[in-house]
PDB file of N, CA and C in Angstrom:
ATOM      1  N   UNK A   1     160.347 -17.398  48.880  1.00  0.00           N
ATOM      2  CA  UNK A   1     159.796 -18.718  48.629  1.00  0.00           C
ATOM      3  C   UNK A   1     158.712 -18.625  47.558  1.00  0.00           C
ATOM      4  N   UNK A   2     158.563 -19.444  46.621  1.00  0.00           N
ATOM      5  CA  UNK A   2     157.289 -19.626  45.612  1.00  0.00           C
ATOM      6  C   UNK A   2     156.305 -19.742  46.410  1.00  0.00           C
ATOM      7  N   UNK A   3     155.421 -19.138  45.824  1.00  0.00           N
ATOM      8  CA  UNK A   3     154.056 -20.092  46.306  1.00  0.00           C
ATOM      9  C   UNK A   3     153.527 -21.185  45.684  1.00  0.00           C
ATOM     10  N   UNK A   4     152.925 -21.742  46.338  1.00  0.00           N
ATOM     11  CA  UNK A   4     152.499 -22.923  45.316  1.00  0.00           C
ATOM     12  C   UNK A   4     152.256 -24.371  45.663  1.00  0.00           C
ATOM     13  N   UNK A   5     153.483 -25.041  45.154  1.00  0.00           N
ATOM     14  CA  UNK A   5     153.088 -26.631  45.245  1.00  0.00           C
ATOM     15  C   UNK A   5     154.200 -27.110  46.653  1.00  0.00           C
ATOM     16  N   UNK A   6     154.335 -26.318  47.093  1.00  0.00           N
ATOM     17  CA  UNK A   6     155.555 -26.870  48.490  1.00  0.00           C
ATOM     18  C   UNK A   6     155.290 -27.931  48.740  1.00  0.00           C
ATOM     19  N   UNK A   7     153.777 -28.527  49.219  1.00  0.00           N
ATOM     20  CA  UNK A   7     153.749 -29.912  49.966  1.00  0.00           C
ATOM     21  C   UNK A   7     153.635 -31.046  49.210  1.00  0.00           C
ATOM     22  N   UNK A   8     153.634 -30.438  47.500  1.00  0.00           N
ATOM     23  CA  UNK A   8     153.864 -31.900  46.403  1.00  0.00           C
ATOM     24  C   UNK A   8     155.087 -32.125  46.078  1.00  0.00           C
ATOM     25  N   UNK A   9     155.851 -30.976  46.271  1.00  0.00           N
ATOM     26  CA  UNK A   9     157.355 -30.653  45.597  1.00  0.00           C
ATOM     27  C   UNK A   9     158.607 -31.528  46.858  1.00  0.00           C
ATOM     28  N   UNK A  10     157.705 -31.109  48.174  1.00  0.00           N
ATOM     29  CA  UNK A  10     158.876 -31.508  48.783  1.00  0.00           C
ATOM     30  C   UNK A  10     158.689 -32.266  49.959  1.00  0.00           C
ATOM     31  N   UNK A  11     159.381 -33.652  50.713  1.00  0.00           N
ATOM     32  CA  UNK A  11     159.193 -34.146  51.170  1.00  0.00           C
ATOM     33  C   UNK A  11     158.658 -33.351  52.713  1.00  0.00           C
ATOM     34  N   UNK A  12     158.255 -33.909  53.942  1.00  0.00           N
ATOM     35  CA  UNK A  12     157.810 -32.891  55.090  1.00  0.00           C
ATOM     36  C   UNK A  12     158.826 -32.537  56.222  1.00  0.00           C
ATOM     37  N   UNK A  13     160.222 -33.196  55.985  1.00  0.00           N
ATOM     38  CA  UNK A  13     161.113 -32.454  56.648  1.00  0.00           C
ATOM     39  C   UNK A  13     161.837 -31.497  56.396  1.00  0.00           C
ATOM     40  N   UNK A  14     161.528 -31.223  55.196  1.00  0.00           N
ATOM     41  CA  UNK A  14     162.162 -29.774  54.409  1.00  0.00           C
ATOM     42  C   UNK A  14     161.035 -28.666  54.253  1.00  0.00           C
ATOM     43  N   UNK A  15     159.391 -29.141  54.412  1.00  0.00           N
ATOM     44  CA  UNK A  15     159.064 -28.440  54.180  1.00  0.00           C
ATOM     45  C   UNK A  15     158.646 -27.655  55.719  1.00  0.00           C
ATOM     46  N   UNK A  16     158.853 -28.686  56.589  1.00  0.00           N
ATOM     47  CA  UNK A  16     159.131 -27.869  58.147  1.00  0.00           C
ATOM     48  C   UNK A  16     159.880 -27.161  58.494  1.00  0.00           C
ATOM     49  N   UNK A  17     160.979 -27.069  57.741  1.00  0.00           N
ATOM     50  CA  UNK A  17     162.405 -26.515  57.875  1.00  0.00           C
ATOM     51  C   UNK A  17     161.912 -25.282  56.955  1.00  0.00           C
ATOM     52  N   UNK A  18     161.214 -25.349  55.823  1.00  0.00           N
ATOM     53  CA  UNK A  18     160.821 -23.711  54.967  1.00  0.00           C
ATOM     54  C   UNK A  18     159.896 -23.012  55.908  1.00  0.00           C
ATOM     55  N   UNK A  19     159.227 -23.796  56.910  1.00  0.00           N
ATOM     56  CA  UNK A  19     158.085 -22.663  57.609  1.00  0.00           C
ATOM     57  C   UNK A  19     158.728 -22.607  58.925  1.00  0.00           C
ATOM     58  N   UNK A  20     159.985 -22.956  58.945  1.00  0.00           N
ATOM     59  CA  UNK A  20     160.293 -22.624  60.368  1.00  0.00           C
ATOM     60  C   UNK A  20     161.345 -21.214  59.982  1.00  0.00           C
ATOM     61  N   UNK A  21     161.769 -21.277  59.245  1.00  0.00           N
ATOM     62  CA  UNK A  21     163.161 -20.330  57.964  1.00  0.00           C
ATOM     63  C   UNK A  21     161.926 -19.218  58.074  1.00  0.00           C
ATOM     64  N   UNK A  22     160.930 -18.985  57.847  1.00  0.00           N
ATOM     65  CA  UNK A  22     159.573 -17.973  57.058  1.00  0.00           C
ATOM     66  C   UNK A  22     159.550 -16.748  58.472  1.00  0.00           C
ATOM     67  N   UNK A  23     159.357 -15.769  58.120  1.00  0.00           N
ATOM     68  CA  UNK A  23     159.271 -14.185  59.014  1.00  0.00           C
ATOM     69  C   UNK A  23     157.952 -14.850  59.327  1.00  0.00           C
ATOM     70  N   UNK A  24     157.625 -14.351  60.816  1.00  0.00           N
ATOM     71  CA  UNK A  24     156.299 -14.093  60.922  1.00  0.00           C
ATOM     72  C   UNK A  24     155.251 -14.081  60.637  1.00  0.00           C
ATOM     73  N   UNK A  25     155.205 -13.265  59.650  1.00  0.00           N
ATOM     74  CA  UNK A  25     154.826 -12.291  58.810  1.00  0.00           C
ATOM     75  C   UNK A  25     154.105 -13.134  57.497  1.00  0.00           C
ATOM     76  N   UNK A  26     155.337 -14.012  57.394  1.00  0.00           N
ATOM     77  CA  UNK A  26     155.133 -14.709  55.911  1.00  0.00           C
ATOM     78  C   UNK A  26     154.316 -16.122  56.028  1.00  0.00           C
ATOM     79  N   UNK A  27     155.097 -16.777  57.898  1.00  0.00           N
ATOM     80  CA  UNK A  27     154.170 -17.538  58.265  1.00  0.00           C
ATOM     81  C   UNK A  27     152.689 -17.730  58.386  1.00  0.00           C
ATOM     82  N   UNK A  28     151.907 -16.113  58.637  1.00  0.00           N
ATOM     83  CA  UNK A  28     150.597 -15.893  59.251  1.00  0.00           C
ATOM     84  C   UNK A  28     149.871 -16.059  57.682  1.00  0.00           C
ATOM     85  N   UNK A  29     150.719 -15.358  56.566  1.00  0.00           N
ATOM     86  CA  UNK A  29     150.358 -15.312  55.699  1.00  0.00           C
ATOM     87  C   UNK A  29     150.018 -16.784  55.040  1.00  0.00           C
ATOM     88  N   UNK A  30     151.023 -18.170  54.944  1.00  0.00           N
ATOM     89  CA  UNK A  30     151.128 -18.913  54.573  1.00  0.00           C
ATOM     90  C   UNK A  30     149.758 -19.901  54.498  1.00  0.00           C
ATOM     91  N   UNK A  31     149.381 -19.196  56.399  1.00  0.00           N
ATOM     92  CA  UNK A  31     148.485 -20.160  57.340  1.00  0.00           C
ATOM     93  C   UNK A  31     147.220 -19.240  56.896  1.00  0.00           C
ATOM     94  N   UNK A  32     147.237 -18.180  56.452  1.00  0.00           N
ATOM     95  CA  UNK A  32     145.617 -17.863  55.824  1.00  0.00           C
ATOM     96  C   UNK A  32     145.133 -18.450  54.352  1.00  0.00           C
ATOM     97  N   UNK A  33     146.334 -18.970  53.691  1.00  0.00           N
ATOM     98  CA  UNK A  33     146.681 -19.206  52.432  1.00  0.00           C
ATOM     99  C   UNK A  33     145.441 -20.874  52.137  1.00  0.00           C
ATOM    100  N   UNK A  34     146.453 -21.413  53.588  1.00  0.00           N
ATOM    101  CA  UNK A  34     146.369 -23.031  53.344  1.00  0.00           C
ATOM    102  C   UNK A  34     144.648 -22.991  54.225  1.00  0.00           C
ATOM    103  N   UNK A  35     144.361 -22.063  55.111  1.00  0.00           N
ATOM    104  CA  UNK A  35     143.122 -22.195  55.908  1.00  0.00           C
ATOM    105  C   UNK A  35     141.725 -21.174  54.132  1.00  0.00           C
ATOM    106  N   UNK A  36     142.711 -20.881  53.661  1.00  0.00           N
ATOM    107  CA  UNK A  36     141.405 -20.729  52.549  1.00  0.00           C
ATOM    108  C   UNK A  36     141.308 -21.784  51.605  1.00  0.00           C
ATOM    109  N   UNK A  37     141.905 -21.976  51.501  1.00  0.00           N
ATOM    110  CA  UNK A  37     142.154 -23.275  50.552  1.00  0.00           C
ATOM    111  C   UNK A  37     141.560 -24.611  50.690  1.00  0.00           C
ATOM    112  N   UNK A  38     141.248 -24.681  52.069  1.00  0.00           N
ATOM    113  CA  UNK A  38     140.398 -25.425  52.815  1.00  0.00           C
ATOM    114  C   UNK A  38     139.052 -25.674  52.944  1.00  0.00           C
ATOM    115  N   UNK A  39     139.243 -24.142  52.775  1.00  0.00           N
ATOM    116  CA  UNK A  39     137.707 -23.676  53.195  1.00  0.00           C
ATOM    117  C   UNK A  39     136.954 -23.646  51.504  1.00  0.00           C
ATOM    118  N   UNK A  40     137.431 -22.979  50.632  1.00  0.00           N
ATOM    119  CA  UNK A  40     136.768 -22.759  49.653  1.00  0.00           C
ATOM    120  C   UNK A  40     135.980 -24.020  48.949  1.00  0.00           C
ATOM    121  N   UNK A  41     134.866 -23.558  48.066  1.00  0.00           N
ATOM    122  CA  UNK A  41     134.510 -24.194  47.323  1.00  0.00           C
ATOM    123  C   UNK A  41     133.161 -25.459  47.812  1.00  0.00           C
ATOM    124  N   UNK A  42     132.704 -26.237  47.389  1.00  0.00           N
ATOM    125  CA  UNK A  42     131.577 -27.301  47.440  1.00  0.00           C
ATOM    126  C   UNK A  42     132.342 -28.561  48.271  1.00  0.00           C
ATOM    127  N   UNK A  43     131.543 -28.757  48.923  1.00  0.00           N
ATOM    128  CA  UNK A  43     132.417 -30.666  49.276  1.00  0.00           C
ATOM    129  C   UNK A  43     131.806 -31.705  48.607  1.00  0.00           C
ATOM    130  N   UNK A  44     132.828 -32.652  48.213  1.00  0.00           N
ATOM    131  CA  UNK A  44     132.753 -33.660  46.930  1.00  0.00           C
ATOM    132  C   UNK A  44     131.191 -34.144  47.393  1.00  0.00           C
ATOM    133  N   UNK A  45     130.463 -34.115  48.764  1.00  0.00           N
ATOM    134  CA  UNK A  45     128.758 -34.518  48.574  1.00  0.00           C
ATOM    135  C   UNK A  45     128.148 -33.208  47.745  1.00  0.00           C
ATOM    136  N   UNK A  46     128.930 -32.225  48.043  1.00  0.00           N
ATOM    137  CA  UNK A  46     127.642 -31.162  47.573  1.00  0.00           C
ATOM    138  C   UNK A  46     127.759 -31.237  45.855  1.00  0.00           C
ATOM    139  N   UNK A  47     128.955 -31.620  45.439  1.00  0.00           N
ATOM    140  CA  UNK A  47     129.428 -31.254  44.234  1.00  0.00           C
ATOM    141  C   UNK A  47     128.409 -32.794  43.560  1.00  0.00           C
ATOM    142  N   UNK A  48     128.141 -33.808  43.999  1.00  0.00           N
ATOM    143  CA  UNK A  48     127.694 -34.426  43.333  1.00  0.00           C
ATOM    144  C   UNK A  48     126.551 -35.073  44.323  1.00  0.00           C
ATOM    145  N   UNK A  49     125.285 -34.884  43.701  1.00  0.00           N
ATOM    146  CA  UNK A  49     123.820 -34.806  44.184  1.00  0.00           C
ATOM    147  C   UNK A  49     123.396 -36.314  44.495  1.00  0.00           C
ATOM    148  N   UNK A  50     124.181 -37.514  44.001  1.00  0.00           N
ATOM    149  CA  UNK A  50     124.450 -38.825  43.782  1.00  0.00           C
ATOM    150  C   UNK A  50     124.733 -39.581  44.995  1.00  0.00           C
ATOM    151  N   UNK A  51     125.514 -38.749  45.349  1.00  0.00           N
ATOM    152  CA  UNK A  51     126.359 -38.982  47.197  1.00  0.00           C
ATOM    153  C   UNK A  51     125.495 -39.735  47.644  1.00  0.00           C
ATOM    154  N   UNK A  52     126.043 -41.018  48.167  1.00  0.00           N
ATOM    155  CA  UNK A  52     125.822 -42.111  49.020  1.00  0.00           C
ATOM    156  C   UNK A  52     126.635 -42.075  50.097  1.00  0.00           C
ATOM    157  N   UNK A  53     126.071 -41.849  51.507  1.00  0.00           N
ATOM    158  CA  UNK A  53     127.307 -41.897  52.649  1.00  0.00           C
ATOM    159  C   UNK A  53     127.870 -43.482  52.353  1.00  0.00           C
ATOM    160  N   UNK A  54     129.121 -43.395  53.120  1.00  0.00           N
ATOM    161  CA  UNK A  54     129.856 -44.974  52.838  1.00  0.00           C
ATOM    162  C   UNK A  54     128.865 -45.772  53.735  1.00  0.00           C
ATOM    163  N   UNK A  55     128.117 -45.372  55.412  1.00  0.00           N
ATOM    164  CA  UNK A  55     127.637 -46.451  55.792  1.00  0.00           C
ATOM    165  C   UNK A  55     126.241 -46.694  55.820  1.00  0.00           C
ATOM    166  N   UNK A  56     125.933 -45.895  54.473  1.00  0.00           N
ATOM    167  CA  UNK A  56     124.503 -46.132  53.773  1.00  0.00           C
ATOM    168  C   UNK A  56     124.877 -47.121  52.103  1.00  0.00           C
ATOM    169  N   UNK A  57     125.577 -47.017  51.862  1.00  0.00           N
ATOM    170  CA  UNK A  57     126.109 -47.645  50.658  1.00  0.00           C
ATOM    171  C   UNK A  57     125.440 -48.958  50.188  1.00  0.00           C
ATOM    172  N   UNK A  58     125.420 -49.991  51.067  1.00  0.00           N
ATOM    173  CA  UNK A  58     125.309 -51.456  50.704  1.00  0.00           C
ATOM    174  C   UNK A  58     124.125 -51.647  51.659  1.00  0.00           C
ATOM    175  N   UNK A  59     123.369 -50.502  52.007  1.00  0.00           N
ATOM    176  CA  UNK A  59     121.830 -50.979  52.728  1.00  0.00           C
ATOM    177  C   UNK A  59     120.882 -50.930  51.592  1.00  0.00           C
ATOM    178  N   UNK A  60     120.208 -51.688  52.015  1.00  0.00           N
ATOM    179  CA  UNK A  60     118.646 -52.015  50.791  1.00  0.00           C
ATOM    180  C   UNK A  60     117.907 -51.161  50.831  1.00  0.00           C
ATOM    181  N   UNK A  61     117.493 -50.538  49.720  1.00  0.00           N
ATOM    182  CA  UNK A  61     116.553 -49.238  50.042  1.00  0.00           C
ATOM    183  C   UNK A  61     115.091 -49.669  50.198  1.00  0.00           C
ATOM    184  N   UNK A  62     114.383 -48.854  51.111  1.00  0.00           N
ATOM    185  CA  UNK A  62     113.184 -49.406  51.240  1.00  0.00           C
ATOM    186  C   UNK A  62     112.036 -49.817  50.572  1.00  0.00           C
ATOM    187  N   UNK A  63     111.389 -50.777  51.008  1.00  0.00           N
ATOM    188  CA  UNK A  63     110.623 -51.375  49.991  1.00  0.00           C
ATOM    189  C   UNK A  63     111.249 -52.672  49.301  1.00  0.00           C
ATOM    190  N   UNK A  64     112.209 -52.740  49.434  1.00  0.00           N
ATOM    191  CA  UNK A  64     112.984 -54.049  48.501  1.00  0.00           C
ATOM    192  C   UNK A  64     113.654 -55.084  49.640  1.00  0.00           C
ATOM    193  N   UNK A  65     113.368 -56.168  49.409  1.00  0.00           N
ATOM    194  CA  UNK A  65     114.265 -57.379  50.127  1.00  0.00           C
ATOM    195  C   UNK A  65     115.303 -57.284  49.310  1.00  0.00           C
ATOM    196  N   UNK A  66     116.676 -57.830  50.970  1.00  0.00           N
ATOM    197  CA  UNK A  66     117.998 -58.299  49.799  1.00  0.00           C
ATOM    198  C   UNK A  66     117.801 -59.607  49.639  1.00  0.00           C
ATOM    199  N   UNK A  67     118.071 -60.102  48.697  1.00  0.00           N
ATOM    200  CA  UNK A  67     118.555 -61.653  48.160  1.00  0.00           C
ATOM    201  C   UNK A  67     119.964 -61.869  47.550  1.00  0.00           C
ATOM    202  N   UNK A  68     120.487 -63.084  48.257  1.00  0.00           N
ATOM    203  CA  UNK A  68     121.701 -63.135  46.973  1.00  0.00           C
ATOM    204  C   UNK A  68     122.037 -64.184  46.166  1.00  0.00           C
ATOM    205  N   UNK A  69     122.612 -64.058  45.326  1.00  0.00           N
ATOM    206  CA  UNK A  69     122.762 -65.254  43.975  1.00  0.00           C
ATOM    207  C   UNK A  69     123.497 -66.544  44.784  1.00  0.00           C
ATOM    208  N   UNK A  70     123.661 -67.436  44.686  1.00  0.00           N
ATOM    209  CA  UNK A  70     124.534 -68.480  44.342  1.00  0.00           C
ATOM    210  C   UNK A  70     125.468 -68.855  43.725  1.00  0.00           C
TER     211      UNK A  70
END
């Protein structure tokens, strides 16, 4: 099997059918593959210092009244 783009390439009943087809072996491997892949790298808050949680988003920051237009 390639490695690679399996879960863009192919719909998810074929691609259940490639990890059920997979040795052991190739399975354990697959599942350290996709659990690093996961893991690596910044999360889109850390990557940008800007980050507003969604249910902080549309609160007024302190010090300021909301008002709204007409």
């Amino acid at each position: 099997m390639e490695k690679g783009h399996i879960a863009r390439d192919c719909p998810r009943k074929q691609i259940r059918e490639t990890i059920r087809a997979m040795s052991a072996e190739e399975r354990a491997e697959f599942k350290r593959d996709i659990e690093a892949a996961f893991s690596e790298g910044p999360t889109p808050e850390e990557e940008n210092e800007d980050f507003v949680p969604r249910s902080e988003r549309h609160a007024v920051p302190a010090g300021y009244t909301q008002c709204f237009t007409t």
